[in-house]
Structure formats: structure tokens, C-alpha cells
PDB file of N, CA and C in Angstrom:
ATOM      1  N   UNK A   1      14.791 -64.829 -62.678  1.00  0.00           N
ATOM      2  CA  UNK A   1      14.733 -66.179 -62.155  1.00  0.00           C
ATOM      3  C   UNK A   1      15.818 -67.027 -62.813  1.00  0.00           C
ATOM      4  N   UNK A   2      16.137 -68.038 -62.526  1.00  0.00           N
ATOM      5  CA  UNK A   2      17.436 -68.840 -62.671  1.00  0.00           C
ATOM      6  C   UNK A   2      16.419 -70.227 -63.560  1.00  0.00           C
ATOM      7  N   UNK A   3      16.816 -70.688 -64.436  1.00  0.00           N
ATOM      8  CA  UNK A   3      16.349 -71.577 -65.451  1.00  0.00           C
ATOM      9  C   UNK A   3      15.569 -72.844 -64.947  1.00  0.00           C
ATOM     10  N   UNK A   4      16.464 -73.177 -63.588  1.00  0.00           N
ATOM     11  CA  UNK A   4      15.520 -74.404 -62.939  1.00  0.00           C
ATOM     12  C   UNK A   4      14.007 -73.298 -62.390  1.00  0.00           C
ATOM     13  N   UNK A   5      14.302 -72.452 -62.001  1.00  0.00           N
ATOM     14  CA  UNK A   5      13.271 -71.680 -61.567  1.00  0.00           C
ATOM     15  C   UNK A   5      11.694 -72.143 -62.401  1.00  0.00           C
ATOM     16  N   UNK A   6      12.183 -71.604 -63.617  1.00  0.00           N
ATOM     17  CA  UNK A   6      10.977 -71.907 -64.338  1.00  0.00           C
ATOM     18  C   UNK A   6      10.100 -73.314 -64.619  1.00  0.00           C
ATOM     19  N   UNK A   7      11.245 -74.255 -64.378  1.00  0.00           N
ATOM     20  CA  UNK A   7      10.580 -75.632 -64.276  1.00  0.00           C
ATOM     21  C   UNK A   7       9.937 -76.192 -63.591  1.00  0.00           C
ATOM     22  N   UNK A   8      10.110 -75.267 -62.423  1.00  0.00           N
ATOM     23  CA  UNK A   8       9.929 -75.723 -60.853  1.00  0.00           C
ATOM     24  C   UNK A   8       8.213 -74.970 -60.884  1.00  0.00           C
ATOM     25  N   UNK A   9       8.345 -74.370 -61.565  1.00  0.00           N
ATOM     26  CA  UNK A   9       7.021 -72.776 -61.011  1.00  0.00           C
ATOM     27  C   UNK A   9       5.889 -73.499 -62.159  1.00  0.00           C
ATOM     28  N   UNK A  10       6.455 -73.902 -63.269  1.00  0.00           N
ATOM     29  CA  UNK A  10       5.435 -74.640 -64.613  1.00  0.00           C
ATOM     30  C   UNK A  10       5.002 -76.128 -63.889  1.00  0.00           C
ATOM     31  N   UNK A  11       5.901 -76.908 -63.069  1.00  0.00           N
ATOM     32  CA  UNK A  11       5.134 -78.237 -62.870  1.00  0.00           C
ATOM     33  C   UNK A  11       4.751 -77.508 -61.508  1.00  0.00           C
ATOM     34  N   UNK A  12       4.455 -76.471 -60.703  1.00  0.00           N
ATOM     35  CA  UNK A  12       3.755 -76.529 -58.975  1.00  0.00           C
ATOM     36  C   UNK A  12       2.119 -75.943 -59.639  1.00  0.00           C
ATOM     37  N   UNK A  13       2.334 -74.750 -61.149  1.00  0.00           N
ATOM     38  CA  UNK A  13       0.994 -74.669 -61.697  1.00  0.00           C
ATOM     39  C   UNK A  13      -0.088 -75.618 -62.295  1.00  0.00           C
ATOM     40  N   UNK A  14       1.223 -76.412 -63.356  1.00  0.00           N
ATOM     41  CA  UNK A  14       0.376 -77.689 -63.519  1.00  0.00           C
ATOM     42  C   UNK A  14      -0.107 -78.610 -62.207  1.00  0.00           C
ATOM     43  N   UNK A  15       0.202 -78.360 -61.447  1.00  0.00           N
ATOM     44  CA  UNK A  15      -0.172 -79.353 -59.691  1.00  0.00           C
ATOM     45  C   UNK A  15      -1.498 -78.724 -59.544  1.00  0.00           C
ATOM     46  N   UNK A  16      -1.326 -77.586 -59.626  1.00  0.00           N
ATOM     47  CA  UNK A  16      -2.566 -76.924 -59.051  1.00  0.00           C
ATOM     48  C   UNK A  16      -3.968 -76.675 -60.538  1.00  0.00           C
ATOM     49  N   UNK A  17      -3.956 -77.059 -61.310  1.00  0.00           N
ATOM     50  CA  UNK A  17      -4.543 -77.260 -62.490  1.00  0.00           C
ATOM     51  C   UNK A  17      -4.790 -76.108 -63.128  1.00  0.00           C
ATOM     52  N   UNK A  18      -3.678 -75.374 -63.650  1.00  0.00           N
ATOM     53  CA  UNK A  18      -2.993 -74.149 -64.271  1.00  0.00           C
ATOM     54  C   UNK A  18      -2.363 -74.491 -65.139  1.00  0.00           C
ATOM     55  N   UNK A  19      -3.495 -75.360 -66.342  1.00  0.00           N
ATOM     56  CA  UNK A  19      -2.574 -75.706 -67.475  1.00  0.00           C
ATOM     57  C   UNK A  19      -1.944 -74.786 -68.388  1.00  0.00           C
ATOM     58  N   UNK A  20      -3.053 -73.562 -68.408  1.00  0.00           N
ATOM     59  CA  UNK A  20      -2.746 -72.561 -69.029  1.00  0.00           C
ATOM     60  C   UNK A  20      -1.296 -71.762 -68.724  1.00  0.00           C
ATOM     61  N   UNK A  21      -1.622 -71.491 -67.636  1.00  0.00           N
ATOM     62  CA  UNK A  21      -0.237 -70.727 -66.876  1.00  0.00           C
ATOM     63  C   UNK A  21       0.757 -71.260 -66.771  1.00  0.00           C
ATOM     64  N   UNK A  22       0.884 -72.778 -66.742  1.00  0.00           N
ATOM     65  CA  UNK A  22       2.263 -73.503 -66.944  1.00  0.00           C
ATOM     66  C   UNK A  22       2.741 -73.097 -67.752  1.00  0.00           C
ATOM     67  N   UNK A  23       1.860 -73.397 -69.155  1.00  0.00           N
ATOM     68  CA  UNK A  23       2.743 -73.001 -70.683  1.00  0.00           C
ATOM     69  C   UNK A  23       3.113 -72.160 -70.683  1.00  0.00           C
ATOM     70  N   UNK A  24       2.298 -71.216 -70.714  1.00  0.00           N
ATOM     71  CA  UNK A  24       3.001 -69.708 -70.888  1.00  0.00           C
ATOM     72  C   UNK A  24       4.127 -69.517 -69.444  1.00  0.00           C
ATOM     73  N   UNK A  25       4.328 -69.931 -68.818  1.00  0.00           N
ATOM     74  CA  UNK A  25       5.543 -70.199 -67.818  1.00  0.00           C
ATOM     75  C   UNK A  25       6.955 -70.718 -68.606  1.00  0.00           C
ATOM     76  N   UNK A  26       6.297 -71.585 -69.802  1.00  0.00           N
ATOM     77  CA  UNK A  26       7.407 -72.936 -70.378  1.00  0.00           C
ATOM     78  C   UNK A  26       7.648 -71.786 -71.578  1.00  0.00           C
ATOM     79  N   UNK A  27       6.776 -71.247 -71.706  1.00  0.00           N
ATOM     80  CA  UNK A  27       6.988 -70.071 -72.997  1.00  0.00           C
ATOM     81  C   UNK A  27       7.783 -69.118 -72.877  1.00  0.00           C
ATOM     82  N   UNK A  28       7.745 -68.447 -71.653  1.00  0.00           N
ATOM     83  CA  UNK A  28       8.832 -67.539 -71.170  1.00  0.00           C
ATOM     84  C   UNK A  28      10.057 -67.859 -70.394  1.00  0.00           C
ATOM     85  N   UNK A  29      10.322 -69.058 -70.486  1.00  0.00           N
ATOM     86  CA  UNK A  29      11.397 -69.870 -70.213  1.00  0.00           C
ATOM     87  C   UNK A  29      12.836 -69.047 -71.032  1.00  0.00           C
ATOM     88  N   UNK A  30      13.830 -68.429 -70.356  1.00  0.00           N
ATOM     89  CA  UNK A  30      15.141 -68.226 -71.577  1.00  0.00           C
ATOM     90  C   UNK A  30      15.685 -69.291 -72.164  1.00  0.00           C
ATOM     91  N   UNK A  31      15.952 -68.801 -73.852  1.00  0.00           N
ATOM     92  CA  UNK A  31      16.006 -70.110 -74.426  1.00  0.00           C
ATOM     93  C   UNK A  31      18.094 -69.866 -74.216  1.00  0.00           C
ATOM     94  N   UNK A  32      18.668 -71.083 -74.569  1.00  0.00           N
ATOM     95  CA  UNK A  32      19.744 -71.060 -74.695  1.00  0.00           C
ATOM     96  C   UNK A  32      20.341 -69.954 -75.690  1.00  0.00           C
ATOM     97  N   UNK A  33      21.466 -69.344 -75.232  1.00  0.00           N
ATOM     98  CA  UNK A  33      21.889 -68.321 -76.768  1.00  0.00           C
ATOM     99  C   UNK A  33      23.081 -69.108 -76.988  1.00  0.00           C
ATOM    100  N   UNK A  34      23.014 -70.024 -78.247  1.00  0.00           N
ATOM    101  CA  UNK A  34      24.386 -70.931 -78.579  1.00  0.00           C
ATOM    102  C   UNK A  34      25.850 -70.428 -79.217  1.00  0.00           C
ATOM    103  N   UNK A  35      24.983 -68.794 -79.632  1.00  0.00           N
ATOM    104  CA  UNK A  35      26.613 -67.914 -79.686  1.00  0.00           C
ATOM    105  C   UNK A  35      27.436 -67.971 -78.230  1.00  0.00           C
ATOM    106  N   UNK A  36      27.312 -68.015 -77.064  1.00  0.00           N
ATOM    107  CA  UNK A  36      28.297 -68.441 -76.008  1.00  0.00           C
ATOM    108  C   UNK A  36      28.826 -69.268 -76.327  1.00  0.00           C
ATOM    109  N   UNK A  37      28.845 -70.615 -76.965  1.00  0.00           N
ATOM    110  CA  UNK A  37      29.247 -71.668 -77.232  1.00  0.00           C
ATOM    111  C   UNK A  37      30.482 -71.527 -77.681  1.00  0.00           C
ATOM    112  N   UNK A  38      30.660 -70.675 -78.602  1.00  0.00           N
ATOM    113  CA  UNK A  38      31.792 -70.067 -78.969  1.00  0.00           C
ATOM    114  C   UNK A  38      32.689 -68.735 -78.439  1.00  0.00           C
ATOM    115  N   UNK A  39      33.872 -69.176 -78.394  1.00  0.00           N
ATOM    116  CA  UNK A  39      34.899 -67.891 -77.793  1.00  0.00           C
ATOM    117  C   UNK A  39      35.761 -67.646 -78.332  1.00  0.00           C
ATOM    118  N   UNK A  40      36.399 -67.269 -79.593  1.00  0.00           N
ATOM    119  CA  UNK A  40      37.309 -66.990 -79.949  1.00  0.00           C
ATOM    120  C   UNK A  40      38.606 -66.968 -79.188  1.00  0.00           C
ATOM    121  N   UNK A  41      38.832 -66.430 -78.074  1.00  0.00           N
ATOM    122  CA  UNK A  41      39.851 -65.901 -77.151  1.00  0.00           C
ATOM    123  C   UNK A  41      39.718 -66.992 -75.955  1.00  0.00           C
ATOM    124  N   UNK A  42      39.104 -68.467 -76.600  1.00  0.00           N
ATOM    125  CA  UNK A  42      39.763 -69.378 -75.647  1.00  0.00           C
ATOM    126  C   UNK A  42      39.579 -70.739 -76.404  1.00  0.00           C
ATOM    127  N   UNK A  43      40.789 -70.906 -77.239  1.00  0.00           N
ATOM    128  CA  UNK A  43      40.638 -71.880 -78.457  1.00  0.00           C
ATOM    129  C   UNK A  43      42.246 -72.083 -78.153  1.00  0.00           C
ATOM    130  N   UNK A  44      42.212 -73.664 -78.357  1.00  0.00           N
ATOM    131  CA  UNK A  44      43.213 -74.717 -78.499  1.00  0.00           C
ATOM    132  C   UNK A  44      43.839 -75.324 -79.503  1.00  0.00           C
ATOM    133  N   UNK A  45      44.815 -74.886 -79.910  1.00  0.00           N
ATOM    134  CA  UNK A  45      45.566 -76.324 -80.952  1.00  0.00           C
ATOM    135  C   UNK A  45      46.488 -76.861 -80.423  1.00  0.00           C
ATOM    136  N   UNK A  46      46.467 -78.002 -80.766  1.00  0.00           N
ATOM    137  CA  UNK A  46      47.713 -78.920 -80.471  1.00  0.00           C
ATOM    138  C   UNK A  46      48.430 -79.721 -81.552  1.00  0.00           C
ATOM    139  N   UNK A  47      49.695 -79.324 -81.323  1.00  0.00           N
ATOM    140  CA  UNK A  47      50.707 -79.296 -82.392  1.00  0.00           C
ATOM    141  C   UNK A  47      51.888 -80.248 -81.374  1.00  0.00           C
ATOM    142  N   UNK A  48      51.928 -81.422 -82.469  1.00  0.00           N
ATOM    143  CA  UNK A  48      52.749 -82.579 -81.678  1.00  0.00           C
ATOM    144  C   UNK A  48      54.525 -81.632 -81.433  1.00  0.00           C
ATOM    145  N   UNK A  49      54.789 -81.469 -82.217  1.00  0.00           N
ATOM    146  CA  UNK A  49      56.444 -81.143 -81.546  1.00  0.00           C
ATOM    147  C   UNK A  49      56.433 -79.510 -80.356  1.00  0.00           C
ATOM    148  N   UNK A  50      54.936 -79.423 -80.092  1.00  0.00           N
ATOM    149  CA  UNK A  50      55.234 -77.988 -79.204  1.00  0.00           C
ATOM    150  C   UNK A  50      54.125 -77.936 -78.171  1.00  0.00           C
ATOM    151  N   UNK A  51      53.015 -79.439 -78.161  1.00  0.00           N
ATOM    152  CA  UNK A  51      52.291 -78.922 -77.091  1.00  0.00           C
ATOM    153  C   UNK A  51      50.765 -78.618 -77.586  1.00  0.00           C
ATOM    154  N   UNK A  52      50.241 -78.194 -76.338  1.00  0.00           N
ATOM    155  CA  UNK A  52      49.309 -77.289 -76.322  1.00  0.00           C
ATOM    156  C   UNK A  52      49.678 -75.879 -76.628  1.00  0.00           C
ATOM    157  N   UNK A  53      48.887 -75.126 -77.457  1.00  0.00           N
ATOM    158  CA  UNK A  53      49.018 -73.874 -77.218  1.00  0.00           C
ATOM    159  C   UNK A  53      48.044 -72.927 -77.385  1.00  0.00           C
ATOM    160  N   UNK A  54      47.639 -71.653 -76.608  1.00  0.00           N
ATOM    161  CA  UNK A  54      46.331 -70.551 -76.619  1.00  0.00           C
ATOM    162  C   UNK A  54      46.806 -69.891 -77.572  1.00  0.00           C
ATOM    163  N   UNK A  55      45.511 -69.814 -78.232  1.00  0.00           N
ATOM    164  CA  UNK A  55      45.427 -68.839 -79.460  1.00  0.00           C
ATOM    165  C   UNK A  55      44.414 -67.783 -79.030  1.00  0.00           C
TER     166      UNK A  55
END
């Protein structure tokens, strides 16, 4: 399922008074992995007499 997925499926259980099953819906939610955040092999410096340049 795609991340809105799960938000969507936890508040239509809570509608239907599936408090239980929401959570554990919100529980098995994927959490962010914040190592993507980082890429080595797409990093920027900028150096006034040359620009941008990929490192």
C-alpha cells in the first residue's frame, strides 16, 4: 500500500468504530527511513571563482 493508503484505511475504521484496528493500522504504517536523506553521489559545492560543481 502507498503511505496515504494507510491513513485513509485507519480514519474509514475509526468511522466505523474500529478503534482497535485503526491503531494497529497506524502501527503498521512504514515509518520514514532517513538514511535516503542522504546521497553521497548527489552533493553540491559551490566555490565562488568556478561555480557549481558535482561531487
Amino acid at each position: 500500500m502507498e503511505k496515504w493508503d494507510y491513513s485513509w484505511f485507519s480514519s474509514c475504521a475509526r468511522a466505523l468504530g474500529k478503534k482497535d484496528y485503526a491503531e494497529h493500522i497506524d502501527e503498521c504504517e512504514p515509518k520514514e527511513n532517513l538514511d535516503k536523506m542522504y546521497n553521497s553521489n548527489n552533493l553540491t559545492q559551490f566555490k565562488q571563482e568556478e561555480g557549481l560543481q558535482k561531487y
